[in-house]
PDB file of N, CA and C in Angstrom:
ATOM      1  N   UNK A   1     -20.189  80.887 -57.907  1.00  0.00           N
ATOM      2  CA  UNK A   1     -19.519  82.179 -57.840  1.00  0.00           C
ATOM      3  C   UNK A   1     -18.242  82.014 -57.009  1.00  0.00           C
ATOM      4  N   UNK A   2     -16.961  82.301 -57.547  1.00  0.00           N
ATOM      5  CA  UNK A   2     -16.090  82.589 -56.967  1.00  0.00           C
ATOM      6  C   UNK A   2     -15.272  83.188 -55.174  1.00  0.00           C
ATOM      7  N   UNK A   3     -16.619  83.963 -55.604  1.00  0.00           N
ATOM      8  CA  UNK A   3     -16.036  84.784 -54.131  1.00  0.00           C
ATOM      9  C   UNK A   3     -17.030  84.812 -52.890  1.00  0.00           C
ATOM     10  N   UNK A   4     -15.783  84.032 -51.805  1.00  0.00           N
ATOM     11  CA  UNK A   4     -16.890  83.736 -50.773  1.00  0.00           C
ATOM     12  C   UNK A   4     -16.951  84.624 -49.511  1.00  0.00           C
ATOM     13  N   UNK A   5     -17.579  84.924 -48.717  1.00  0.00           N
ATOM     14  CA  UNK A   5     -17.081  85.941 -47.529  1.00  0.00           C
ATOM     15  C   UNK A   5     -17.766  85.468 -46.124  1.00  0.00           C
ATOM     16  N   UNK A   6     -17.488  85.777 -45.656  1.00  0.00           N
ATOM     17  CA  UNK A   6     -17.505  85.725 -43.827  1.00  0.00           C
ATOM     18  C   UNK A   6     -17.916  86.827 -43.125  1.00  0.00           C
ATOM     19  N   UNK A   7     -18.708  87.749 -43.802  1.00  0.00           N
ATOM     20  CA  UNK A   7     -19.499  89.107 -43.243  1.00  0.00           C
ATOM     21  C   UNK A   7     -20.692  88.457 -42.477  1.00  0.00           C
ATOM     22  N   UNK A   8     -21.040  86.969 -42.113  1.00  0.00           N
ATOM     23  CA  UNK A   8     -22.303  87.194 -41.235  1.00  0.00           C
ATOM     24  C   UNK A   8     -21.335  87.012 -39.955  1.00  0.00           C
ATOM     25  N   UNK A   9     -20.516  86.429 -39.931  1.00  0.00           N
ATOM     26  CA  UNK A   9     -19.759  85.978 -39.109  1.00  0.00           C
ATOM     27  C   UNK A   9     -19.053  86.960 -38.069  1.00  0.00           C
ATOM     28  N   UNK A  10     -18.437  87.977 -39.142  1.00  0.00           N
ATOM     29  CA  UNK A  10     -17.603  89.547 -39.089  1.00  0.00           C
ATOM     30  C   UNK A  10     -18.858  90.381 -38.054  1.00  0.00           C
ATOM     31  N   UNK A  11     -20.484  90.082 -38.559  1.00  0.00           N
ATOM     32  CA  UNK A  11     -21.159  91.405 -38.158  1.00  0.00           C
ATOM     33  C   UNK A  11     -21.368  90.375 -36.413  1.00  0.00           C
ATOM     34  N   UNK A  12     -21.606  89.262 -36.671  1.00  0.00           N
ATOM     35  CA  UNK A  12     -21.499  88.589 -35.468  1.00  0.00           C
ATOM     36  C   UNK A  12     -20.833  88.756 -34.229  1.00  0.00           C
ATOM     37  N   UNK A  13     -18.864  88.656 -34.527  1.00  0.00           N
ATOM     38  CA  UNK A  13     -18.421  89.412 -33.850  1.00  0.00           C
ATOM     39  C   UNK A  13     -18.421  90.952 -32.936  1.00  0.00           C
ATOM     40  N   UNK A  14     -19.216  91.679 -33.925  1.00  0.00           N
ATOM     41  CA  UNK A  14     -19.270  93.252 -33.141  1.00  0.00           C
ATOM     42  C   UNK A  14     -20.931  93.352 -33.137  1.00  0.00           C
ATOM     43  N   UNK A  15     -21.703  92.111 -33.051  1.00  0.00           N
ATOM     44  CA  UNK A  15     -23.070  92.316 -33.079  1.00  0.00           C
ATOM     45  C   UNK A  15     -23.870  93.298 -33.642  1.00  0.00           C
ATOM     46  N   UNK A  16     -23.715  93.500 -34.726  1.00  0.00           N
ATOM     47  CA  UNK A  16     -24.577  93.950 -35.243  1.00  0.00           C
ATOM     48  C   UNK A  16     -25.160  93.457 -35.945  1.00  0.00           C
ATOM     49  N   UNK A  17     -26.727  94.070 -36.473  1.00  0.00           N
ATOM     50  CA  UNK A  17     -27.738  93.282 -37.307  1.00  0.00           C
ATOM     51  C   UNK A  17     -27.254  94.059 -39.029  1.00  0.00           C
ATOM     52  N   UNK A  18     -28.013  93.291 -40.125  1.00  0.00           N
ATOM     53  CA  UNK A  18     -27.722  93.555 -41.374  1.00  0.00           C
ATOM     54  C   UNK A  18     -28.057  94.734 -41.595  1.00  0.00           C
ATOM     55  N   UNK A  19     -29.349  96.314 -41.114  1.00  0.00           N
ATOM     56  CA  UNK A  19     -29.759  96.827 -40.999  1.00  0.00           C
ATOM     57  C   UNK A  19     -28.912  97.770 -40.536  1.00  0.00           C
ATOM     58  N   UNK A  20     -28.000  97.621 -39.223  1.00  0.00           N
ATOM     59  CA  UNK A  20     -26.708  98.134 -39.154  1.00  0.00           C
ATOM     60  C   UNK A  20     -25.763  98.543 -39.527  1.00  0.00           C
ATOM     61  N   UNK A  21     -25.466  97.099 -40.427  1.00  0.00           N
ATOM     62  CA  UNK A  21     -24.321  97.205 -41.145  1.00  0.00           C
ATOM     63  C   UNK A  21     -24.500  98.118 -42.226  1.00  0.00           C
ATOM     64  N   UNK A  22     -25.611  97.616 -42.816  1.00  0.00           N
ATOM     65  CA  UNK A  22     -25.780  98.393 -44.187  1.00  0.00           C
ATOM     66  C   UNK A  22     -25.291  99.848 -43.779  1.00  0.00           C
ATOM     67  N   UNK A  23     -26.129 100.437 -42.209  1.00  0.00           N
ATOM     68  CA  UNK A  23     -25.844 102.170 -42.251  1.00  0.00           C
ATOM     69  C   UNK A  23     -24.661 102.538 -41.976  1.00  0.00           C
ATOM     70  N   UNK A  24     -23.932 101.038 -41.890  1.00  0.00           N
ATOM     71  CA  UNK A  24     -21.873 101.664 -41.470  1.00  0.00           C
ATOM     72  C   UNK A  24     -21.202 102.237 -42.571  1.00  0.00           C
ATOM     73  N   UNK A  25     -21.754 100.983 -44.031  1.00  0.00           N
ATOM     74  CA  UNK A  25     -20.980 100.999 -45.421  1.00  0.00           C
ATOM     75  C   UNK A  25     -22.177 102.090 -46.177  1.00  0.00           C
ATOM     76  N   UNK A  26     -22.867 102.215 -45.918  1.00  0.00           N
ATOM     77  CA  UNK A  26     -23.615 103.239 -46.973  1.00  0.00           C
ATOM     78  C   UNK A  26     -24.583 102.456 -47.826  1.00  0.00           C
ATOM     79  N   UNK A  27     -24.958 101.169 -47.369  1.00  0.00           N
ATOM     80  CA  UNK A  27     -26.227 100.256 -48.530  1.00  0.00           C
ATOM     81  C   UNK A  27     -27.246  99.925 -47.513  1.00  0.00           C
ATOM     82  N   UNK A  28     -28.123  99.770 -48.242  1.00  0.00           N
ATOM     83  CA  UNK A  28     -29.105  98.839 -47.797  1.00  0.00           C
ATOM     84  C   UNK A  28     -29.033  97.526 -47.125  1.00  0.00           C
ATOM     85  N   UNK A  29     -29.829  97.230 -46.458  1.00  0.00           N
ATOM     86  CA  UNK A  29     -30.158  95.774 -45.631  1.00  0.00           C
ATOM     87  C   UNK A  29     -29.619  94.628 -46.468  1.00  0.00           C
ATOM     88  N   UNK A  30     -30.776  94.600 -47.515  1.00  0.00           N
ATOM     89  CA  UNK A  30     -31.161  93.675 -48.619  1.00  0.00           C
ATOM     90  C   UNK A  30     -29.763  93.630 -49.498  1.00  0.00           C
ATOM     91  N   UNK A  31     -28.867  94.654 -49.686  1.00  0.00           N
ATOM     92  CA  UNK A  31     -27.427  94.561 -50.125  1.00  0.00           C
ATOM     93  C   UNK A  31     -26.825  94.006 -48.856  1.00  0.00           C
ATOM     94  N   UNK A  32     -26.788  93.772 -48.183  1.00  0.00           N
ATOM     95  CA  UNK A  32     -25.891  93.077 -47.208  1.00  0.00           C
ATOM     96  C   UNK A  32     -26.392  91.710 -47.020  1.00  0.00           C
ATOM     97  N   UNK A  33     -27.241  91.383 -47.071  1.00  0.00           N
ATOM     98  CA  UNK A  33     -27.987  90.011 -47.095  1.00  0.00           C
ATOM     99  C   UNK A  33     -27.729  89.283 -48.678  1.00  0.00           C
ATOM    100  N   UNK A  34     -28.034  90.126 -49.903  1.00  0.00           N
ATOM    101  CA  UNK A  34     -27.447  89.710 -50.667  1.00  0.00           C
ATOM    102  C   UNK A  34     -25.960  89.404 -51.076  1.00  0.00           C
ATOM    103  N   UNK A  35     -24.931  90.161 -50.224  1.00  0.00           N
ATOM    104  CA  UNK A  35     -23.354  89.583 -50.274  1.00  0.00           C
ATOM    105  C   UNK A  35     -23.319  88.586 -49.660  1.00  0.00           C
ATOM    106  N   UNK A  36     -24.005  88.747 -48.212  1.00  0.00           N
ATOM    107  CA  UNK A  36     -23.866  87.335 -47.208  1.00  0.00           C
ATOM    108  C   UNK A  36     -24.198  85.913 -47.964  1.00  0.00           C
ATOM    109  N   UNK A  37     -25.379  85.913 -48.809  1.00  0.00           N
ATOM    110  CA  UNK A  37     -26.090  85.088 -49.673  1.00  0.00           C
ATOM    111  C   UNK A  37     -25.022  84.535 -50.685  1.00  0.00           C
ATOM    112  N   UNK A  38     -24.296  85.658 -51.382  1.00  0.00           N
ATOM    113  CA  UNK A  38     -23.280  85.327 -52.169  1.00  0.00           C
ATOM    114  C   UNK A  38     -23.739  85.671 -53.718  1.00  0.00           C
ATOM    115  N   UNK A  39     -25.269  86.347 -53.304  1.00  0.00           N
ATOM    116  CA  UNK A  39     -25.733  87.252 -54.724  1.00  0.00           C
ATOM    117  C   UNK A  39     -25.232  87.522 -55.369  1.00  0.00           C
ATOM    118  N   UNK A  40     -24.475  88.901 -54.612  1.00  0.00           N
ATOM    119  CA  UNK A  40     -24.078  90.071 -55.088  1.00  0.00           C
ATOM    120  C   UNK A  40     -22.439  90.485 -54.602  1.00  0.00           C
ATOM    121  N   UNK A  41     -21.479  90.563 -55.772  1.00  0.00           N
ATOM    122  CA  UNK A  41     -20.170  90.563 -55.442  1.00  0.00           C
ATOM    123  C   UNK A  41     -19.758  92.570 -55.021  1.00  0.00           C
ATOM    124  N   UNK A  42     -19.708  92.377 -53.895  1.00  0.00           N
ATOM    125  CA  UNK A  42     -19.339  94.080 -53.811  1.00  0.00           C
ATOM    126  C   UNK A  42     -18.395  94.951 -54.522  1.00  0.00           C
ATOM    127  N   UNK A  43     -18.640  96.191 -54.533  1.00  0.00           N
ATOM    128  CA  UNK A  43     -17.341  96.560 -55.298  1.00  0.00           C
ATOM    129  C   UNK A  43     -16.405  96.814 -54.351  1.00  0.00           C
ATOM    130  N   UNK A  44     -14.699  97.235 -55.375  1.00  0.00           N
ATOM    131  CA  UNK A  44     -13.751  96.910 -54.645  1.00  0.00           C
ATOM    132  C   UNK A  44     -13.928  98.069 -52.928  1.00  0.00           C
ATOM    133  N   UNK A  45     -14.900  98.967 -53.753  1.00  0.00           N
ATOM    134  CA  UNK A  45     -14.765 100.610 -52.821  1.00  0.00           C
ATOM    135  C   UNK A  45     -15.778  99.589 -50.842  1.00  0.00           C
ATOM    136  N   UNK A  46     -16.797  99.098 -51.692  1.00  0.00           N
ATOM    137  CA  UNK A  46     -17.924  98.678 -50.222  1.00  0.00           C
ATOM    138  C   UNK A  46     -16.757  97.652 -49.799  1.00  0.00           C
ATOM    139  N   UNK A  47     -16.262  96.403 -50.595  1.00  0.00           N
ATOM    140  CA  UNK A  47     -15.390  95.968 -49.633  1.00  0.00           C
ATOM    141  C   UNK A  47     -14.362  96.096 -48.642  1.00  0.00           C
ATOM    142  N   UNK A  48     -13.848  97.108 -49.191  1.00  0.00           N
ATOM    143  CA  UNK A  48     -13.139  98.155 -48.376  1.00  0.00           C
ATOM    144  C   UNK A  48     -13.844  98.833 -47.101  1.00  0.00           C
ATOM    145  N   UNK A  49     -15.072  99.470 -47.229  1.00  0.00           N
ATOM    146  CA  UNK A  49     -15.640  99.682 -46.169  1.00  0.00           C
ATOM    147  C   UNK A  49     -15.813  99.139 -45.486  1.00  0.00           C
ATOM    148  N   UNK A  50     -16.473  97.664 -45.789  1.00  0.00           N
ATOM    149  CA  UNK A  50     -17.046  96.578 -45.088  1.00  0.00           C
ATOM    150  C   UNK A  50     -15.702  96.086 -43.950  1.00  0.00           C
ATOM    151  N   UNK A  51     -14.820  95.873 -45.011  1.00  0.00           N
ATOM    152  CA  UNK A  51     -12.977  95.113 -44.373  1.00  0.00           C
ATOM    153  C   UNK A  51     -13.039  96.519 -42.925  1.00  0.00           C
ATOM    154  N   UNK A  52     -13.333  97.503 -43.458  1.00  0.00           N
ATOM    155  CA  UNK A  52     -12.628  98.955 -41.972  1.00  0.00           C
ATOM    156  C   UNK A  52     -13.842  98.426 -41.043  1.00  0.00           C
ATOM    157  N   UNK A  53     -14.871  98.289 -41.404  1.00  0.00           N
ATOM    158  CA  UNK A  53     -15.710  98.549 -40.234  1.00  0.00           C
ATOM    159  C   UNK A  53     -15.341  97.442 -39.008  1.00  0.00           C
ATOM    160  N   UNK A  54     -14.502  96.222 -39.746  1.00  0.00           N
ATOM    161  CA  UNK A  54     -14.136  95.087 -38.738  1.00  0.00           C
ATOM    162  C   UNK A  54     -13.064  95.203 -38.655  1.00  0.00           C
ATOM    163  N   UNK A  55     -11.905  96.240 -38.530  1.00  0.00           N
ATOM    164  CA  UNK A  55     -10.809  96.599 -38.568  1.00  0.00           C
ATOM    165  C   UNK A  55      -9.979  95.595 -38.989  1.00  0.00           C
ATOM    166  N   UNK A  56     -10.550  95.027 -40.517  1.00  0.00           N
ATOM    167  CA  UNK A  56      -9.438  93.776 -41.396  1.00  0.00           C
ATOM    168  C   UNK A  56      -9.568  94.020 -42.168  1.00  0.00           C
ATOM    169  N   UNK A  57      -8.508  93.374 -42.874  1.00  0.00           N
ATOM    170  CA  UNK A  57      -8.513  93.007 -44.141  1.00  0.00           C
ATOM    171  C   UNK A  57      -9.350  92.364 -45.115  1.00  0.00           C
ATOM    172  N   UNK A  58      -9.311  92.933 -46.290  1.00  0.00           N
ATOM    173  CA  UNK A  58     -10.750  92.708 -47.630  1.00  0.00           C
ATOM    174  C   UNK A  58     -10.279  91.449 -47.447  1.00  0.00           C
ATOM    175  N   UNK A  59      -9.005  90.701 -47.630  1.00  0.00           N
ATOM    176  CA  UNK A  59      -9.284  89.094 -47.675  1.00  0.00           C
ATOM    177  C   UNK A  59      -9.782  88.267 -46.588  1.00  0.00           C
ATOM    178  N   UNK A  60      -9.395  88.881 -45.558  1.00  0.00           N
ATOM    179  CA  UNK A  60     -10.074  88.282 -44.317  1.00  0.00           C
ATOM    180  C   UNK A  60     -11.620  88.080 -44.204  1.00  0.00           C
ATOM    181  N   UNK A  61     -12.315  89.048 -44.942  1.00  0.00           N
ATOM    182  CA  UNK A  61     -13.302  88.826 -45.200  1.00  0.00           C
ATOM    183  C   UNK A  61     -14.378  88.109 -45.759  1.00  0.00           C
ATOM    184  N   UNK A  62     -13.620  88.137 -47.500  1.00  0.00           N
ATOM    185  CA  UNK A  62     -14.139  88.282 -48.738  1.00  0.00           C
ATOM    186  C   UNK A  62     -12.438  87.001 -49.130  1.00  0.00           C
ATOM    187  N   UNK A  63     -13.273  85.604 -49.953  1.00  0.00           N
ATOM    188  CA  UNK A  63     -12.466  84.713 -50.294  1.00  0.00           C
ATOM    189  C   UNK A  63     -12.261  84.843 -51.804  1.00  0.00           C
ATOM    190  N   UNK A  64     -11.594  84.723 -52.688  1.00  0.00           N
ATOM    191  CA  UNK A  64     -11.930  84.847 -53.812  1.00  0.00           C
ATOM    192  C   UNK A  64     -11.021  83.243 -54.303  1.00  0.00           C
ATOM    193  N   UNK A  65     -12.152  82.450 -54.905  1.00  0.00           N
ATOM    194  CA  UNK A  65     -11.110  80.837 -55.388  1.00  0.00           C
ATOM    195  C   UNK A  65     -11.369  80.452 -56.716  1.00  0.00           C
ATOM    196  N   UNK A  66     -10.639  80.846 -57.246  1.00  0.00           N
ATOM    197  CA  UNK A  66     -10.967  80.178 -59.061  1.00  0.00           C
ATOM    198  C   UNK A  66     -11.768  79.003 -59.476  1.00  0.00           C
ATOM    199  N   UNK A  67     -12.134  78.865 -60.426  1.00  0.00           N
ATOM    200  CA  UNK A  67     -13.055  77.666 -60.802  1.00  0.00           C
ATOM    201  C   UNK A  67     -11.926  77.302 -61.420  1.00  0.00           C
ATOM    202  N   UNK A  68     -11.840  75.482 -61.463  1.00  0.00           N
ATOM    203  CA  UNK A  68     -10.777  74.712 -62.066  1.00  0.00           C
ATOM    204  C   UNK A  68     -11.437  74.186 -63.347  1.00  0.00           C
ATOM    205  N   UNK A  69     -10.951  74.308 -64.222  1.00  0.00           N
ATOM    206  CA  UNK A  69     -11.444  73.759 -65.294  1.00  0.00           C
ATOM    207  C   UNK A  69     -10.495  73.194 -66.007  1.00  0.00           C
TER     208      UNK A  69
END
């Protein structure tokens, strides 16, 4: 999958647990564990949330790198 992110890292910084986070952006635990995982690609709206709650930027976050083929 393309897109990589740095949200365990992000919740690290302001300590919070996944359980947390989830109640900042409006999801569940198990949705935040699944982005961290690299499951589940957020939409553009949660990345956005996710980017405010660490007062950055969606790329700072969230990597996005093409597959070379």
């Amino acid at each position: 999958m393309p897109l990589y992110n740095h949200l365990k890292e992000y919740r690290a910084k302001i300590d919070v647990n996944q359980q947390e986070m989830g109640k900042l952006v409006g999801v569940s635990r198990q949705t935040i564990s699944q982005i961290e995982r690299g499951d589940y690609s957020p939409s553009v709206t949660l990345a956005l949330k996710i980017a405010k709650v660490f007062d950055a930027k969606v790329e700072d976050v969230f990597d996005y790198v093409e597959d070379k083929e």
